[in-house]
Protein backbone atom coordinates (compact mmCIF):
# COMPACT_ATOMS: atom_id res chain seq x y z
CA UNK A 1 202.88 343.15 157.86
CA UNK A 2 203.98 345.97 160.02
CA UNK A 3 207.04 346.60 157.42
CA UNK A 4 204.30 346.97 154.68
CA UNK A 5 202.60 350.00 156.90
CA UNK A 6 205.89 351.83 157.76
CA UNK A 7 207.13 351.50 154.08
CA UNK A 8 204.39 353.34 152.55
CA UNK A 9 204.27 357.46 152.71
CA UNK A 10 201.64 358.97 154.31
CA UNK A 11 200.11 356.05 156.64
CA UNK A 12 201.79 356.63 159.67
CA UNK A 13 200.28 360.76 159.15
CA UNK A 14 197.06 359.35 158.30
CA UNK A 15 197.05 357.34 161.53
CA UNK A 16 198.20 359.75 163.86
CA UNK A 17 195.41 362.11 162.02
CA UNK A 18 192.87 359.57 163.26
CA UNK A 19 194.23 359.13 166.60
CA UNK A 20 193.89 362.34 167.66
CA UNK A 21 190.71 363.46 165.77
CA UNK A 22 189.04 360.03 168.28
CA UNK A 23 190.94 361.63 171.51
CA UNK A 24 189.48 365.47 170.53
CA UNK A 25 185.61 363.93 169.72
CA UNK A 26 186.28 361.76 173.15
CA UNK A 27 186.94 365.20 174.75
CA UNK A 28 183.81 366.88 173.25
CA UNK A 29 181.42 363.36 174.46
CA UNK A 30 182.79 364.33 177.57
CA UNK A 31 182.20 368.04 177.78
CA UNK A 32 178.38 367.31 175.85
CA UNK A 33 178.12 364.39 179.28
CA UNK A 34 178.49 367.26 181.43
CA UNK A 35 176.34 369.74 179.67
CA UNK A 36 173.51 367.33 179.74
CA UNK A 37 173.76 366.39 183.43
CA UNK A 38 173.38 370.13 184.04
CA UNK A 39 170.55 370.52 182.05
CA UNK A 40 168.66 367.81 183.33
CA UNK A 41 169.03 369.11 187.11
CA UNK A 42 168.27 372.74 185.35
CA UNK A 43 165.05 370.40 184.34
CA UNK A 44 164.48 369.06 187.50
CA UNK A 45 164.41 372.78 189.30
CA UNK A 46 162.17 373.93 186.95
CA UNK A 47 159.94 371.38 187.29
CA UNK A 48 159.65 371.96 190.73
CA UNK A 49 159.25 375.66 190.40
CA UNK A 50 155.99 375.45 188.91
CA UNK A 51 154.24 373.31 191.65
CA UNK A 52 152.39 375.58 193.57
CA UNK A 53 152.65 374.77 198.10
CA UNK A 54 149.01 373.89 197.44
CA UNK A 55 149.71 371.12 195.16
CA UNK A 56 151.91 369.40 197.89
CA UNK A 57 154.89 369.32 195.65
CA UNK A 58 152.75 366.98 192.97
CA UNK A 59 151.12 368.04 189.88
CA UNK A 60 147.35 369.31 189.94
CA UNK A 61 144.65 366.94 189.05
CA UNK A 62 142.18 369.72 187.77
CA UNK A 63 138.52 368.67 185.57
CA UNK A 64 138.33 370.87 182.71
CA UNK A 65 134.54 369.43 181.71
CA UNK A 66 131.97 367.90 183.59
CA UNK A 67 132.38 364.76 183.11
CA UNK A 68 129.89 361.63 184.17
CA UNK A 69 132.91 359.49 185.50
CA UNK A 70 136.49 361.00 185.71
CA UNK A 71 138.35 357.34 185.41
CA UNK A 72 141.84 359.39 187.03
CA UNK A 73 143.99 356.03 186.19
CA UNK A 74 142.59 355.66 182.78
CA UNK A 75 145.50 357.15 179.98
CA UNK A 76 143.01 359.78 178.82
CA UNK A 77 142.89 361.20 181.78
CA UNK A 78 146.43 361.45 182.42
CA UNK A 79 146.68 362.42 178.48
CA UNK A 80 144.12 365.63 179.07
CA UNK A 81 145.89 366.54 182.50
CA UNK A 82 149.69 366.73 181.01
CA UNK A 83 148.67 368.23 177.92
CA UNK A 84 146.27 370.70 180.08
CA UNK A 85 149.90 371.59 181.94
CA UNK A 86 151.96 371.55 179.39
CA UNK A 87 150.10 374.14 177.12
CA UNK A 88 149.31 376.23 180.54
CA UNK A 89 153.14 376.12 180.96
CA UNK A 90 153.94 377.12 177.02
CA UNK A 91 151.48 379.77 176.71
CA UNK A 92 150.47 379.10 173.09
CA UNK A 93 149.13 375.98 171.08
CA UNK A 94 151.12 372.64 171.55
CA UNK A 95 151.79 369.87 168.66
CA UNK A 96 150.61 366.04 169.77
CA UNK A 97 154.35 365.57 169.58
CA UNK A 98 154.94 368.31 172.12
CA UNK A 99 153.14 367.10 174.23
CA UNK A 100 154.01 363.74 174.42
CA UNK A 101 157.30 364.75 174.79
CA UNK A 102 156.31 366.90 177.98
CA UNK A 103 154.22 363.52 179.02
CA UNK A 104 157.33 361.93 178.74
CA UNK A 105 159.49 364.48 180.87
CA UNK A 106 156.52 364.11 183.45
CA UNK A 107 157.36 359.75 183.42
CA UNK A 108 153.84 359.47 181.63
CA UNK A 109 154.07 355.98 179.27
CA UNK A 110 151.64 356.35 176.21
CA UNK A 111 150.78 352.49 175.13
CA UNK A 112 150.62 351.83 171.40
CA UNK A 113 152.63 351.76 168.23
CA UNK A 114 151.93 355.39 167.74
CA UNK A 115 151.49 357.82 170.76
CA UNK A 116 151.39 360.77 169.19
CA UNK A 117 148.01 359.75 167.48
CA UNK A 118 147.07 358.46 170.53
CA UNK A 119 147.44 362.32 171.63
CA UNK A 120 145.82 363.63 169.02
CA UNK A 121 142.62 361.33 169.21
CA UNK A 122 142.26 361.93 172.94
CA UNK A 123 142.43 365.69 172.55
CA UNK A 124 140.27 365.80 169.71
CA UNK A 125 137.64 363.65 171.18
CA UNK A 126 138.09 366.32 174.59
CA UNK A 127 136.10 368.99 172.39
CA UNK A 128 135.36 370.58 175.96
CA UNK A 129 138.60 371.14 176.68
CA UNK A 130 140.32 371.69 173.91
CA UNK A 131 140.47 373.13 170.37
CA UNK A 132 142.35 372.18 167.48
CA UNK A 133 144.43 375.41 165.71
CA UNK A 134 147.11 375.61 163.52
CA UNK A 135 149.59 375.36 165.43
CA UNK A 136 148.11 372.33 167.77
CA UNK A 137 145.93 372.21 170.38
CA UNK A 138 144.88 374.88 172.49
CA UNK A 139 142.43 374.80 175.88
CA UNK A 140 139.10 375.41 174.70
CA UNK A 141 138.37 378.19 177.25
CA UNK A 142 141.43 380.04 176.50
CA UNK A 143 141.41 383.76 176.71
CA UNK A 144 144.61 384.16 174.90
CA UNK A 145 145.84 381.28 172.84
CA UNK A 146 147.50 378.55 175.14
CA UNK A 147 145.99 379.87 178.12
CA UNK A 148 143.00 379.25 180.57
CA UNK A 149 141.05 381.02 183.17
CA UNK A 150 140.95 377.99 184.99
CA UNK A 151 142.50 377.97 188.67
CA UNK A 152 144.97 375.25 188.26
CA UNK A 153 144.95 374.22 191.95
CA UNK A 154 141.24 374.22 192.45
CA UNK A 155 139.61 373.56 188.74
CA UNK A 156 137.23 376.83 189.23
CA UNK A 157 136.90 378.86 186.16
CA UNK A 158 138.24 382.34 187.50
């Protein structure tokens, strides 16, 4: 079988072709490895920027509307407190996929088939706290779009 490759012109080009296209896209896996590693710890610092020394290093747990029971361990709650963030953070509107992509980076789990409706419905059914736009949801007492005069560290509209 071997004599059947070397006898025909061309295969033993075509093969070295292939060998060393795999050894450059092993060398750019490699290089795209590293990138990612630093971007996550770039993640990580950020992340830790925007905690304020008030917040003890964790994440705020601020009441946008008076609520009769604030059930903190219940997924809405921890839906309306990482979207509340995560617009605060962006500065304009935010899709349902936006955010549960920032609930992700933040370890949040959203149970269900689809947990970007899940996102949606919460948000929409927080009327107090948020607004629908164009461009996603916004925080319903927003001055400029994607931003609050809530005080993030003590829930007091300033």
């Amino acid at each position: 079988m071997d004599s059947l490759i070397v006898d025909r012109p061309g295969i033993q080009q075509a093969l070295q072709e292939l060998e060393d296209d795999i050894a450059n896209w092993e060398a750019e896996v490699e290089q795209l490895r590293a990138k990612i590693i630093k971007a996550r710890k770039a993640r990580e610092m950020l992340r830790s920027s925007y905690q304020t020394p008030s917040q003890g290093g964790e994440q705020s747990d601020v009441e946008f509307a008076p609520r009769q029971r604030a059930r903190k361990e219940s997924e809405a709650w921890k839906i309306r407190q990482g979207a509340y963030r995560a617009i605060r953070r962006a500065g304009k509107p935010l899709s349902p996929n936006e955010i549960l992509n920032s609930l992700k980076e933040e370890g949040v789990t959203i149970d269900g088939v689809k947990p970007a409706s899940k996102v949606y419905r919460t948000l929409w059914d927080a009327k107090d706290e948020f607004v629908r736009t164009g461009d996603g949801f916004a925080l319903a007492d927003a001055g400029v779009a994607g931003t609050s005069n809530i005080d993030p560290v003590s829930g007091l509209k300033a």
